[in-house]
Protein backbone atom coordinates (compact mmCIF):
# COMPACT_ATOMS: atom_id res chain seq x y z
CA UNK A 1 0.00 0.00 0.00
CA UNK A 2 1.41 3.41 -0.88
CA UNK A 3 2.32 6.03 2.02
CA UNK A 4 0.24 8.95 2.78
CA UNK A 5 0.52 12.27 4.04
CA UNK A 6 -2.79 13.60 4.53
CA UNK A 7 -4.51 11.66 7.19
CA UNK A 8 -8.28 13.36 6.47
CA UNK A 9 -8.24 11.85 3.20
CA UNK A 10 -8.46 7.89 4.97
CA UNK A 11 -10.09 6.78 7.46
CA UNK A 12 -8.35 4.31 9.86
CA UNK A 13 -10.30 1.46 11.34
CA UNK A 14 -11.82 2.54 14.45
CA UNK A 15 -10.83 -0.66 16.41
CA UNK A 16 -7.12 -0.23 16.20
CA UNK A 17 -4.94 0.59 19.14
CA UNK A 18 -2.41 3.06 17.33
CA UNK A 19 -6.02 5.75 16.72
CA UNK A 20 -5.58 5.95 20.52
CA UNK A 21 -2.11 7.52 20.27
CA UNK A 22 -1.54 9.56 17.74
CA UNK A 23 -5.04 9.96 15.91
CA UNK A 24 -4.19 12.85 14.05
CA UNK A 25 -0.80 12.54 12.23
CA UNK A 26 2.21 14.43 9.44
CA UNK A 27 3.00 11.35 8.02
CA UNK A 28 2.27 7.66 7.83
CA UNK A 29 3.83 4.96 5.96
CA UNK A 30 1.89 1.29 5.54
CA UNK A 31 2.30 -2.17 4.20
CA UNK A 32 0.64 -5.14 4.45
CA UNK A 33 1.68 -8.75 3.91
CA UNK A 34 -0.53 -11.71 3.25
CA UNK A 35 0.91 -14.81 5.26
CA UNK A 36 0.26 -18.25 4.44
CA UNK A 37 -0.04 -19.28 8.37
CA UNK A 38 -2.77 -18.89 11.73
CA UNK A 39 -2.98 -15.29 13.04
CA UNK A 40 -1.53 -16.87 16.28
CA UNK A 41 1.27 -17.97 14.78
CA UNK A 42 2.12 -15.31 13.07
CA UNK A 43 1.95 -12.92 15.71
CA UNK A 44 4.05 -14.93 17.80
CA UNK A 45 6.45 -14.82 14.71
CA UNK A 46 6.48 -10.88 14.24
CA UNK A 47 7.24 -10.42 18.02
CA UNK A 48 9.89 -12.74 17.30
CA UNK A 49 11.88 -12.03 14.33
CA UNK A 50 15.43 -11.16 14.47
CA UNK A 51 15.41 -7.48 12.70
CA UNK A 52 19.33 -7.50 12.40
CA UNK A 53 18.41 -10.25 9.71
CA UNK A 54 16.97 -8.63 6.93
CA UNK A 55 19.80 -8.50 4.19
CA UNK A 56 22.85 -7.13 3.71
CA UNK A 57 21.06 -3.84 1.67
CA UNK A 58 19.23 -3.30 5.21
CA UNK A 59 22.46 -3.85 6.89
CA UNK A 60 24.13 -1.33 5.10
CA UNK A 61 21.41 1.19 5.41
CA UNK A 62 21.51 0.70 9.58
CA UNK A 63 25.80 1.57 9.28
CA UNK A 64 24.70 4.39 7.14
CA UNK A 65 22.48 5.52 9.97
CA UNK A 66 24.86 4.89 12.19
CA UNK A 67 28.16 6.38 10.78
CA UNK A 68 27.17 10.38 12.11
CA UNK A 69 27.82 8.72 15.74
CA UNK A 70 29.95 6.41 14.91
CA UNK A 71 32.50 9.04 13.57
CA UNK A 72 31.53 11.35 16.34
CA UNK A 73 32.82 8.60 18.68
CA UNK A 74 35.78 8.02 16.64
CA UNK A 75 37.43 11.38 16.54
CA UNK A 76 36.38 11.66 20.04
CA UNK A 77 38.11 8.35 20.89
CA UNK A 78 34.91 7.49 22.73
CA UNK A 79 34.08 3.11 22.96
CA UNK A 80 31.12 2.91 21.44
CA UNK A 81 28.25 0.61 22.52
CA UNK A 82 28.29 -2.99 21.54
CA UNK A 83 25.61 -4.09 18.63
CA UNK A 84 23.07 -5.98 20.35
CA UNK A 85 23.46 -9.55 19.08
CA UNK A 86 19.41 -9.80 18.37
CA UNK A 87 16.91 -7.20 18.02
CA UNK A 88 12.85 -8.32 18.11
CA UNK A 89 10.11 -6.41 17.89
CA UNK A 90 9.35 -7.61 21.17
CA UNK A 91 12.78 -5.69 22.68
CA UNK A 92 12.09 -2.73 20.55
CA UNK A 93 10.06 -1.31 23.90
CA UNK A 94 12.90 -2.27 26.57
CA UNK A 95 15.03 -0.05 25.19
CA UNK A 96 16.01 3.65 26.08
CA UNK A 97 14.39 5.03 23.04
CA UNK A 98 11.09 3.55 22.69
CA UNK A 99 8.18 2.93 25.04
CA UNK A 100 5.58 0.62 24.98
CA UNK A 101 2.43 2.19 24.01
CA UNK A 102 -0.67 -0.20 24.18
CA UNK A 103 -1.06 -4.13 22.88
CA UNK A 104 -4.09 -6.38 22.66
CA UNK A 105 -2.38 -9.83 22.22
CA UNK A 106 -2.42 -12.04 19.15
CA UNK A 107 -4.01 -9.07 17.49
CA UNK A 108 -2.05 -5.55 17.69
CA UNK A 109 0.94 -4.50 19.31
CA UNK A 110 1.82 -0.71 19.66
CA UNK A 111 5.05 1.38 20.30
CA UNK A 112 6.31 4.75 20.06
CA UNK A 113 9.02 6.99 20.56
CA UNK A 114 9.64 10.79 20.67
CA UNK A 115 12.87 12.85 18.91
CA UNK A 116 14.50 14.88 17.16
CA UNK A 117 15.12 11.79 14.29
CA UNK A 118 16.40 14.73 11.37
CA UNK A 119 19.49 15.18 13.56
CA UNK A 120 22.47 13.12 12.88
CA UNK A 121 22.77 11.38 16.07
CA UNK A 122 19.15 11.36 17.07
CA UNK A 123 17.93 13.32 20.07
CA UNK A 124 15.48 11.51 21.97
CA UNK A 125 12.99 11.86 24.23
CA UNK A 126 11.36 9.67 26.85
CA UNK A 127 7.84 9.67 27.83
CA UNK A 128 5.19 7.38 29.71
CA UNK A 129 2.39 5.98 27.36
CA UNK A 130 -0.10 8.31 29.64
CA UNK A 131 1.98 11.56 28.23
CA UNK A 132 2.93 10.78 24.50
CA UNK A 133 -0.78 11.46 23.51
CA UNK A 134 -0.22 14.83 25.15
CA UNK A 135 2.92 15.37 24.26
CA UNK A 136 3.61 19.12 22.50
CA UNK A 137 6.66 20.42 23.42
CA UNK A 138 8.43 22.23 20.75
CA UNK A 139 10.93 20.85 18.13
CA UNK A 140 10.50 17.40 18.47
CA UNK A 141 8.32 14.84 16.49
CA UNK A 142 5.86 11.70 17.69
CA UNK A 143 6.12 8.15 15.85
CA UNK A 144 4.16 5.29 16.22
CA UNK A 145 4.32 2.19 14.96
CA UNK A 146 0.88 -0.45 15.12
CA UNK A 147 1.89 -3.98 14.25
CA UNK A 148 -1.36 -6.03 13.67
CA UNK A 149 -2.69 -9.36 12.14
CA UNK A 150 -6.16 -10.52 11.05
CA UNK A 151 -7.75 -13.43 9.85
CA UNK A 152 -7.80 -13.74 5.97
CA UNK A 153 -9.17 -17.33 5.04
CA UNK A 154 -8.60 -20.58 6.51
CA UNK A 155 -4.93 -20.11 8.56
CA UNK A 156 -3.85 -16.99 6.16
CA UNK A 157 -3.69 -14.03 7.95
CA UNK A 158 -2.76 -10.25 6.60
CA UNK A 159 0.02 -9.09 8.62
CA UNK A 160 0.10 -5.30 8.94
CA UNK A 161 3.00 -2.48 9.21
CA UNK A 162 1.89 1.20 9.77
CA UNK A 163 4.04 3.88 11.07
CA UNK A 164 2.77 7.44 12.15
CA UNK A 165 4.71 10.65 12.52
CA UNK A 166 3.53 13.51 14.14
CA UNK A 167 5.46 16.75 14.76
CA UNK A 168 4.70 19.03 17.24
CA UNK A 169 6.01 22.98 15.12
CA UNK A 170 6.67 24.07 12.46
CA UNK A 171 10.01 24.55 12.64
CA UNK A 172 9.76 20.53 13.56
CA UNK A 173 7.59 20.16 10.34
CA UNK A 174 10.39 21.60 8.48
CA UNK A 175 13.28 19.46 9.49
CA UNK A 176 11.52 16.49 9.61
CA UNK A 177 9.88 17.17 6.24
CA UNK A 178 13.70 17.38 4.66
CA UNK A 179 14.37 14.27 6.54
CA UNK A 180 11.38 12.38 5.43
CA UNK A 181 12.47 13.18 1.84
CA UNK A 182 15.92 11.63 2.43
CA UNK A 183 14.63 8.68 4.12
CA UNK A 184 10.99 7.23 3.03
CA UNK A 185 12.50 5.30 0.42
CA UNK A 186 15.05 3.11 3.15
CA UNK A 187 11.96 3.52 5.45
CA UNK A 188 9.50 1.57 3.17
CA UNK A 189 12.27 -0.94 2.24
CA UNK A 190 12.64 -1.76 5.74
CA UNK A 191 9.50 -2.27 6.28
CA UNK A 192 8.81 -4.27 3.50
CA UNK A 193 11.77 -6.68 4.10
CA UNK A 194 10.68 -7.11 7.95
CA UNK A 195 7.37 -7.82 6.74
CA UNK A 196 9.04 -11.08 4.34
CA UNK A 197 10.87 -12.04 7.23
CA UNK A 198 7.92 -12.29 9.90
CA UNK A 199 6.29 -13.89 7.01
CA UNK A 200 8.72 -16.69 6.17
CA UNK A 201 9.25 -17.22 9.76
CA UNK A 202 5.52 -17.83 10.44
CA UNK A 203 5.28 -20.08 7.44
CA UNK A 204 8.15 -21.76 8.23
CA UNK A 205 6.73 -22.64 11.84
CA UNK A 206 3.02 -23.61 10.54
CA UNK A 207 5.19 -25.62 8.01
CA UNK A 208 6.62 -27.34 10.45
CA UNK A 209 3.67 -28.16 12.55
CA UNK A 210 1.37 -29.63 9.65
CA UNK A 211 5.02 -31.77 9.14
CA UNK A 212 5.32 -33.03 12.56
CA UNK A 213 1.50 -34.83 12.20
CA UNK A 214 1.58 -35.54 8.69
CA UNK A 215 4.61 -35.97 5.79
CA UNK A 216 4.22 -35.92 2.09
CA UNK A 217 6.15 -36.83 -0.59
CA UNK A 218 5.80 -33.01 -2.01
CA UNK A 219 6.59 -31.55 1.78
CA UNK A 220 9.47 -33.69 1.43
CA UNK A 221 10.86 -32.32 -1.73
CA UNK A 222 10.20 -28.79 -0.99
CA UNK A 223 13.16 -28.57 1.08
CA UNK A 224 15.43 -29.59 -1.84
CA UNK A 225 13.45 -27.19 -4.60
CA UNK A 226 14.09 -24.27 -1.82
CA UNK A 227 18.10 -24.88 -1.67
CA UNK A 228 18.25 -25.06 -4.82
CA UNK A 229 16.73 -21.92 -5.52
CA UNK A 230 18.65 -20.51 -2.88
CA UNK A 231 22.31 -21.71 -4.38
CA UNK A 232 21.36 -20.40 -7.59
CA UNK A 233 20.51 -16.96 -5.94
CA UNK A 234 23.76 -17.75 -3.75
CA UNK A 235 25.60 -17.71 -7.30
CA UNK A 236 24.29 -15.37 -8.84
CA UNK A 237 24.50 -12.41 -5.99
CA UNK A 238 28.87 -13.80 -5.88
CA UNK A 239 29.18 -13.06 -9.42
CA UNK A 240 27.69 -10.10 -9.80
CA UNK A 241 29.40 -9.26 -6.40
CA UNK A 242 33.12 -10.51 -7.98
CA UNK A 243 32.05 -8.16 -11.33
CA UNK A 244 31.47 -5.05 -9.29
CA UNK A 245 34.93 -5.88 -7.38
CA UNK A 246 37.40 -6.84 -9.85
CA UNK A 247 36.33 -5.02 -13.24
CA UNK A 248 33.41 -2.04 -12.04
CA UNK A 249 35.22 -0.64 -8.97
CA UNK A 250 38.82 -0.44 -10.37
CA UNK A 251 37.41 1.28 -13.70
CA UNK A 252 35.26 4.24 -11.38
CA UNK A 253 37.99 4.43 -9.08
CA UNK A 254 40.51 6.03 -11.65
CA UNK A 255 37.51 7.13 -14.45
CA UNK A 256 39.56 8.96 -17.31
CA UNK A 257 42.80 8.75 -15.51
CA UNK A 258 46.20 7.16 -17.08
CA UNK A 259 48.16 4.45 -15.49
CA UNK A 260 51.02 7.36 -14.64
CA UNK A 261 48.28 9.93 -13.61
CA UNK A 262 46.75 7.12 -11.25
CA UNK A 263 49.75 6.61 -9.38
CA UNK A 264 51.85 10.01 -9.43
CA UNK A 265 51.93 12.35 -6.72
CA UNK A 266 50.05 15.13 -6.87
CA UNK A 267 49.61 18.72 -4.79
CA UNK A 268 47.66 18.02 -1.31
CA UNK A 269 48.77 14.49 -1.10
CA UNK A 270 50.99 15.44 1.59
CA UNK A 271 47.93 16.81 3.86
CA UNK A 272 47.02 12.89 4.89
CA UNK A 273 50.29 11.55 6.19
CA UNK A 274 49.77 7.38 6.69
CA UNK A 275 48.32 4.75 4.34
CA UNK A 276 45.04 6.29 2.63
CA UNK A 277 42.68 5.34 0.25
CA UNK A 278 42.92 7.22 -3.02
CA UNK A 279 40.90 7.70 -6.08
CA UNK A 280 41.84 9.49 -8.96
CA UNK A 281 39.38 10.80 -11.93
CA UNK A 282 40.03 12.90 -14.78
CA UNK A 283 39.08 14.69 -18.14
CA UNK A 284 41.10 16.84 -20.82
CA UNK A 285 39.53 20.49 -21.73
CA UNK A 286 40.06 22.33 -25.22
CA UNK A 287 41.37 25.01 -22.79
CA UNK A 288 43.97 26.51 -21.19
CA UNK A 289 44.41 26.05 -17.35
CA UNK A 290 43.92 30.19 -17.08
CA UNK A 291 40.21 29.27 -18.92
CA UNK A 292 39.59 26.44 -16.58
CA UNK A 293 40.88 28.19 -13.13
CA UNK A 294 37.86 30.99 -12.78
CA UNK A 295 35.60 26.95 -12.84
CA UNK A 296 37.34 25.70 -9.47
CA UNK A 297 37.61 28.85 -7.45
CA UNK A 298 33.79 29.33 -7.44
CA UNK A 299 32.50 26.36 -6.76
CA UNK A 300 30.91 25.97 -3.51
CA UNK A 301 27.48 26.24 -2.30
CA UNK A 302 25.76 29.84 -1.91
CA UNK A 303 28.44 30.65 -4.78
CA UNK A 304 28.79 29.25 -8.07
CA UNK A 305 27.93 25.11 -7.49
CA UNK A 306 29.35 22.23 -8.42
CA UNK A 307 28.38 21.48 -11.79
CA UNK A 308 27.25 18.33 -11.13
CA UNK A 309 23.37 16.93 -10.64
CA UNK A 310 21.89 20.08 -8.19
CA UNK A 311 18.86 18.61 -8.47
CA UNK A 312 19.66 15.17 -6.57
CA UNK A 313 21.91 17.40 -4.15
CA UNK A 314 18.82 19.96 -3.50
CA UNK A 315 16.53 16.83 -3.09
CA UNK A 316 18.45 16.13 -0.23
CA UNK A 317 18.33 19.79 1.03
CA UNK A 318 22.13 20.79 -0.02
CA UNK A 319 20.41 23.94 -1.42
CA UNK A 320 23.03 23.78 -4.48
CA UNK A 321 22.68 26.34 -7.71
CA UNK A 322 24.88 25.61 -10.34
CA UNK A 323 25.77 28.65 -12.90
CA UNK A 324 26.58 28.61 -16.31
CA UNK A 325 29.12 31.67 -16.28
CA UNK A 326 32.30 33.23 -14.22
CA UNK A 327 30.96 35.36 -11.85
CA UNK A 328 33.19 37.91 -10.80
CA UNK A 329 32.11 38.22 -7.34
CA UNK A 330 33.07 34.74 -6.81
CA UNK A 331 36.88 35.01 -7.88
CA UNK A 332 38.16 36.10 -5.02
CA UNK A 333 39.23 32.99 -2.93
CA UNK A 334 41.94 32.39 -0.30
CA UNK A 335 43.62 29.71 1.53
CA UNK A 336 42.09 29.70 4.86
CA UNK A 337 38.57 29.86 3.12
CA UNK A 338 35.51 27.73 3.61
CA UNK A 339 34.00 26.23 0.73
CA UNK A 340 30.53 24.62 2.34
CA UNK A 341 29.01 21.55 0.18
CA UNK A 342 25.72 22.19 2.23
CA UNK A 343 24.02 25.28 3.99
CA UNK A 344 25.52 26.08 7.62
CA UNK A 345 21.85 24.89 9.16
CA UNK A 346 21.86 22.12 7.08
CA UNK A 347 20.11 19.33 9.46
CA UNK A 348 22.93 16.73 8.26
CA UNK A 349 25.92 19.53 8.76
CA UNK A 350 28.81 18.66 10.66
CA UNK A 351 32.58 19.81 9.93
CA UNK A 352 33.38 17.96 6.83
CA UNK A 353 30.29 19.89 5.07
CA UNK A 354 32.28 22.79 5.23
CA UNK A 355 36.21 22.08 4.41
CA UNK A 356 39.04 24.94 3.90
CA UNK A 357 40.88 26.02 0.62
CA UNK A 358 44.20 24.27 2.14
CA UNK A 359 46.29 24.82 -0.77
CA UNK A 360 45.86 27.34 -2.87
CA UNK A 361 48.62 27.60 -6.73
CA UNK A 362 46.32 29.69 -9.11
CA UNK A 363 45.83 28.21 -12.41
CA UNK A 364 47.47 24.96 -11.09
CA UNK A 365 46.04 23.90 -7.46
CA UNK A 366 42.83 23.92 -5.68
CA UNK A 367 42.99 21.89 -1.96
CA UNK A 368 40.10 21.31 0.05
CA UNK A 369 40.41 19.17 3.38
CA UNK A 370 37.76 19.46 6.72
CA UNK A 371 39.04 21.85 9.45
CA UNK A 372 40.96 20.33 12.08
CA UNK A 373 44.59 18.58 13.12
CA UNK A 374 43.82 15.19 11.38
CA UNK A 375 41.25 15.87 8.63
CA UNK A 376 39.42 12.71 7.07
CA UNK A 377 39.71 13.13 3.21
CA UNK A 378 41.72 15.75 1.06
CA UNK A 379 40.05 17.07 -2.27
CA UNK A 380 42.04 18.15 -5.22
CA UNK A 381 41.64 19.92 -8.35
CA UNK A 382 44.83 20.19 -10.06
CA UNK A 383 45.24 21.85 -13.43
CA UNK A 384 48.28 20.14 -15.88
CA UNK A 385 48.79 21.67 -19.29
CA UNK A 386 48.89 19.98 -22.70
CA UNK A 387 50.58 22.49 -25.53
CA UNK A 388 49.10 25.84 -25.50
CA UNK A 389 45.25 25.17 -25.62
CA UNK A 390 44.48 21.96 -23.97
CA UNK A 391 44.28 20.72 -20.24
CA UNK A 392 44.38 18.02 -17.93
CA UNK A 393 41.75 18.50 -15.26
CA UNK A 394 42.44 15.60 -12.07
CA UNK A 395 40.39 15.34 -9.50
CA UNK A 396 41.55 13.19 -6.12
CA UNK A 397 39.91 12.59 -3.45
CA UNK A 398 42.23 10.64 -0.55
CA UNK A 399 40.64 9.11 2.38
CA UNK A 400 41.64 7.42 5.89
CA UNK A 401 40.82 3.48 6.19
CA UNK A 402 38.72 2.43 9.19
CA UNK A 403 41.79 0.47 11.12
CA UNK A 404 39.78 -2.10 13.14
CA UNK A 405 42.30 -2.24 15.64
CA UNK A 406 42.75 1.14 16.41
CA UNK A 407 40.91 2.90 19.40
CA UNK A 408 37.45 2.63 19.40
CA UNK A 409 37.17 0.83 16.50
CA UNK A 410 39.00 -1.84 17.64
CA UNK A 411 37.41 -5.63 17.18
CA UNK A 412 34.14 -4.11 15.76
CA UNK A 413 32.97 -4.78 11.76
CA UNK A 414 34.98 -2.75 9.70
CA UNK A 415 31.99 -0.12 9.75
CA UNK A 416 33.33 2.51 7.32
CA UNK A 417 34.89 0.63 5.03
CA UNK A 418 31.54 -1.03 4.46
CA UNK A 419 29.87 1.92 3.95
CA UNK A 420 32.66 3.65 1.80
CA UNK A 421 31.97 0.73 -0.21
CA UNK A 422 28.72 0.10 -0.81
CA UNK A 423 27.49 3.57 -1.06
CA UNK A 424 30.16 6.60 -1.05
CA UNK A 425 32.58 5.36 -3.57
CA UNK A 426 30.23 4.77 -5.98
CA UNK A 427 28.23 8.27 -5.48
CA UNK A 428 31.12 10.45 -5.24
CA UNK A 429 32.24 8.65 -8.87
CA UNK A 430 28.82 9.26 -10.26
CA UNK A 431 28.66 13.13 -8.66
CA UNK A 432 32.72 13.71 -9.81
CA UNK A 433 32.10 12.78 -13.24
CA UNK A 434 29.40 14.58 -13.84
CA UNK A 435 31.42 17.54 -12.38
CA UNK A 436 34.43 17.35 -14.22
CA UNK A 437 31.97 17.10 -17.24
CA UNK A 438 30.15 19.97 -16.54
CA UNK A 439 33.81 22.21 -16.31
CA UNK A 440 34.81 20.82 -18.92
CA UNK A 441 31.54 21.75 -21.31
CA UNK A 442 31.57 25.13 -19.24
CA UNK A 443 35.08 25.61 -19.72
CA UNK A 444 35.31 25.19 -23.52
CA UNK A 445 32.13 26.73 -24.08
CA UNK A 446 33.71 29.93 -22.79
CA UNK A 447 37.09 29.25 -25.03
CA UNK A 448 35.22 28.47 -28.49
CA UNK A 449 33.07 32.06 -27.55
CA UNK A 450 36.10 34.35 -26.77
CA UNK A 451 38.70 35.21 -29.04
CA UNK A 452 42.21 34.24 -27.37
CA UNK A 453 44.58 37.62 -27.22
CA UNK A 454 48.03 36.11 -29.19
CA UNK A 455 51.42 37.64 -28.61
């Protein structure tokens, strides 16, 4: 069932527990599964199911959640708190964060919790069950979540998911409206994929229980038909896993770069000291680096962009506006300067959304790195000529490794590097190329336009 956002145009069924608490509502997000098992045992089932095993896309998407606070407790050399090593619905309410609201068992179950969920390490707030209906207090928003089951046939059962948000301003409104755009996607995923796994857990119980008083020959060949299908999928996710390694990643990693370019050093390099991840990109301009400089020292956002896809950074609320000419009052740039890649009250903002110029060669070097003693990454833009009217533009972004044995990182999952994996490498090569395209079209544009002074 598709999410809505406008509670007055559906009416909720007046019997369910979650009307109680938060009636009147921003946002709410459903889905319903149809289970091939007893409403009682598949309620027992979605109480029961382990929610830290629902893929390795949701697994990612949790680190990704996680990685504001986890970096926050890495740079302040905090320990972090050990991963539980289950997670059920039926813990969900003995935790710090969420409360218990209301349950009417083998038919609905209710919880709730009360934050600030836009912020990158959420701030939360408790309340009793008695207050959250009542709850107002500035800044902060109300979810709820209503698990249910009913009877759908002879032992099927629909299996419901419906989560409520409520905020309490409109300042709140804002903030979690930008963060709602982010994250319903991941939200409805997750939902969806708990859903399959309550449902193949309660059909895999009622399974077992016709088994126990009664075997067929076809009961006793499904087992075989569902490995199989599972070692084909098991193949099929390693070599599409082994293309994206060995023949996808290495090509994005060093897009339009040569072998020497790849591996030479280049200004800024000497900003990280220790072993660092490093990817190189590149493009050649019909240009001259003087042509191609005014590009680099305006990008930024609230100045000239980043000539890349503004509107999949502004649908994230990066508030980026990309021109299509050198604007004067943007020339003027010096190290020391910050060059913000989102607005200062950005909800996502921390430090690295607003690096310094760190090296500054006009017409040759551009060096952006996140303020402090040890930054993260280094950015570079570095210009190299080819004859009189041509250009090498390389971009190279280095990064630190997550050392799993290092401070507070030390014997957890290699959290980072996961996520640098499985989402930032790939985005920052699809956002880079674009921008290097974009000076380069820019850049040449302005050359073919303007007559050249000779000597």
């Amino acid at each position: 069932m598709d999410p809505s956002t406008n509670p007055a145009s559906s009416e909720a069924e007046p019997s369910m527990l979650v009307d109680r608490y938060l009636p009147e509502y921003d946002v709410t997000e459903v889905r319903h599964a149809v289970v091939d098992a007893d409403p009682e045992t598949t309620y027992e089932a979605m109480l029961t199911a382990d929610l830290l095993d629902l893929g390795p896309v949701v697994r990612a998407l949790g680190r990704l959640r996680d990685l504001p606070v986890a970096l926050s407790d890495w740079l302040r050399g905090t320990a972090p708190e050990a991963p539980p090593d289950q997670l059920r619905f039926a813990d969900v309410p003995e935790t710090d964060e969420w409360t218990l609201l209301d349950e009417t068992p083998g038919e609905e179950f209710v919880f709730g919790a009360v934050g600030k969920f836009w912020r990158p390490s959420i701030e939360w707030r408790q309340v009793d069950p008695e207050e959250f209906v009542t709850f107002d207090e500035p800044g902060y928003a109300k979810l709820a979540i209503s698990l249910s089951v009913r009877p759908f046939g002879e032992n099927r059962t629909v299996l419901s998911y419906e989560a409520r948000t409520a905020t309490t301003d409109a300042r709140a409104s804002r903030n979690f409206g930008l963060y709602w755009r982010v994250i319903s996607p991941f939200a409805g995923y997750l939902m969806s994929r708990a859903l399959d796994r309550v449902a193949t857990d309660a059909e895999t119980r009622a399974r077992q229980a016709h088994e126990t008083t009664a075997r067929s020959v076809e009961t006793g060949e499904q087992p075989r038909s569902s490995w199989t299908r599972g070692r084909i999928a098991a193949m099929a996710v390693l070599v599409l896993a082994g293309t994206y390694h060995f023949l996808v990643r290495p090509w994005h990693r060093r897009w339009g770069a040569t072998d020497e370019e790849a591996r030479k050093s280049l200004p800024g390099d000497d900003l990280l000291a220790g072993t660092t991840r490093q990817v190189t990109h590149a493009v050649e301009i019909d240009a001259p680096p003087g042509e191609v400089w005014p590009w680099l020292v305006q990008m930024g956002q609230g100045r000239g962009g980043f000539y890349s896809y503004d509107w999949l950074e502004n649908a994230i609320g990066a508030d980026i506006h990309n021109v299509e000419r050198i604007v004067p009052e943007y020339q003027d740039l010096e190290e020391g300067d910050v060059v913000r890649l989102a607005p200062p009250d950005y909800p996502l903002s921390s430090p690295e959304s607003a690096p310094e110029v760190a090296r500054l060669d006009p017409e040759r070097a551009l060096v952006l790195r996140p303020p402090g003693e040890s930054p993260a990454w280094t950015w570079a833009f570095v210009l190299e000529p080819v004859g009189d009217d041509t250009t090498r533009l390389l971009a190279r972004m280095r990064s630190k490794p997550a050392e799993s044995s290092i401070g507070p990182l030390a014997g957890r999952p290699r959290l980072l590097d996961a996520v640098d994996y499985l989402f930032w490498e790939p985005a920052h090569f699809v956002m880079e190329r674009k921008m290097l395209r974009g000076i380069q079209r820019r850049a040449e544009r302005e050359a073919t336009t303007e007559p050249r002074s000779t000597a």
